[in-house]
Protein backbone atom coordinates (compact mmCIF):
# COMPACT_ATOMS: atom_id res chain seq x y z
CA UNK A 1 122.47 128.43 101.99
CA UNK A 2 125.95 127.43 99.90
CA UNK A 3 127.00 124.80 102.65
CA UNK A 4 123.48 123.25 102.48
CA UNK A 5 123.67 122.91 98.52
CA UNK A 6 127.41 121.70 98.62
CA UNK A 7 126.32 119.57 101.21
CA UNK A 8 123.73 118.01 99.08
CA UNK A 9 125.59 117.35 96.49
CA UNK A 10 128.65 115.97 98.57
CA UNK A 11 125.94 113.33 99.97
CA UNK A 12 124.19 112.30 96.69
CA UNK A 13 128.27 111.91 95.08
CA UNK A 14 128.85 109.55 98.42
CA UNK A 15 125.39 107.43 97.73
CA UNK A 16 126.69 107.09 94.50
CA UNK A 17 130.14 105.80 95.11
CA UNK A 18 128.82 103.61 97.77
CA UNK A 19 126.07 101.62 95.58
CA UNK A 20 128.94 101.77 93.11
CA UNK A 21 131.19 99.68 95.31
CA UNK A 22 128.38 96.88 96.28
CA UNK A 23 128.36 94.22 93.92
CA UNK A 24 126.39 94.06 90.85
CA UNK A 25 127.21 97.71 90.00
CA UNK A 26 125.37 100.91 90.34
CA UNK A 27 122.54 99.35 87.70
CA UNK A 28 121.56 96.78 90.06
CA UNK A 29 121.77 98.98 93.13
CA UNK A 30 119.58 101.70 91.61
CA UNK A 31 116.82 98.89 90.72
CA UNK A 32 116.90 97.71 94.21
CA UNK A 33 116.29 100.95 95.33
CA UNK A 34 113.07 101.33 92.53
CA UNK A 35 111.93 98.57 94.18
CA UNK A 36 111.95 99.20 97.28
CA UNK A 37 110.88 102.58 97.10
CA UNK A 38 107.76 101.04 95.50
CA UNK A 39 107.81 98.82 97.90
CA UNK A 40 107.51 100.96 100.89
CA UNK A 41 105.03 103.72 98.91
CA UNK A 42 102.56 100.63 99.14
CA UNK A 43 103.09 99.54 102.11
CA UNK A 44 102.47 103.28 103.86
CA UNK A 45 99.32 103.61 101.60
CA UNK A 46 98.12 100.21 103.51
CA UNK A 47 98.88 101.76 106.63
CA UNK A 48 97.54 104.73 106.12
CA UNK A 49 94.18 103.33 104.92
CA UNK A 50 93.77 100.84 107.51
CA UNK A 51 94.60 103.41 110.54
CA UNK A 52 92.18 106.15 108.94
CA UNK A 53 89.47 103.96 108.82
CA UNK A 54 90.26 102.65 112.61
CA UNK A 55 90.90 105.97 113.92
CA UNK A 56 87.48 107.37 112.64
CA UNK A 57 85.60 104.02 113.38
CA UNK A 58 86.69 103.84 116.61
CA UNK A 59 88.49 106.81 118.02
CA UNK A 60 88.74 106.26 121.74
CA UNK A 61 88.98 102.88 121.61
CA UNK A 62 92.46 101.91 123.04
CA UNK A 63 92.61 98.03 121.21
CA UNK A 64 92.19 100.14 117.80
CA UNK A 65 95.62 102.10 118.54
CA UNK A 66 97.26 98.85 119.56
CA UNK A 67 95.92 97.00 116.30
CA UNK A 68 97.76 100.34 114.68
CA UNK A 69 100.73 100.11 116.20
CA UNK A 70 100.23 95.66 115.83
CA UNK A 71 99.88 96.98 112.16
CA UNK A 72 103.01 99.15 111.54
CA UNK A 73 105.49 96.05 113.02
CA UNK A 74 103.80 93.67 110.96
CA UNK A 75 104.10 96.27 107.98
CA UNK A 76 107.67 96.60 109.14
CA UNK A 77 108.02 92.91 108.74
CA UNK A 78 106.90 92.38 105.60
CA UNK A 79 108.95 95.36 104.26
CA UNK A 80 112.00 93.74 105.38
CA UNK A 81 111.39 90.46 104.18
CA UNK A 82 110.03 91.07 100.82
CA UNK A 83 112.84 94.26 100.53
CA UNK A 84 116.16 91.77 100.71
CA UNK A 85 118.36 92.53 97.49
CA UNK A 86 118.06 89.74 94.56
CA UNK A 87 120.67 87.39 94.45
CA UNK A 88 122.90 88.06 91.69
CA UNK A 89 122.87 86.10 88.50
CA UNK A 90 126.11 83.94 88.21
């Protein structure tokens, strides 16, 4: 049980050294990671809503689990467009 605590805290001191190094500071790091977090927590609710209602609309239907799965790489898309890091002010 010691080794998994030390671990932890081992892990979160290396997250913290590494946004540290990145430019812009650890500020700027941390509010990416806010934001992305938010990001992402929206994102899974619109999956989650949109594959609960297909599921119990439709739940043999094999186009409905393609239009899920259709839905989660599109989701995936628009994470990793919309998730990019600001550009730093100059």
């Amino acid at each position: 049980m010691r080794s998994i605590l030390v671990g932890l805290v081992l892990f979160a001191l290396l997250a913290v050294s590494v946004l540290s190094l990145r430019p812009g500071g650890l500020r700027s790091q941390l509010r990416n990671v806010v934001r992305r977090l938010k990001l992402a927590l929206v994102l899974l609710g619109v999956y989650l809503l949109v594959s609960g209602a297909l599921r119990a609309a439709f739940p043999d239907a094999l186009w409905a689990e393609l239009t899920v799965v259709g839905l989660a790489l599109g989701l995936t898309a628009v994470f990793l467009v919309l998730g990019q890091d600001h550009r730093l002010e100059s």
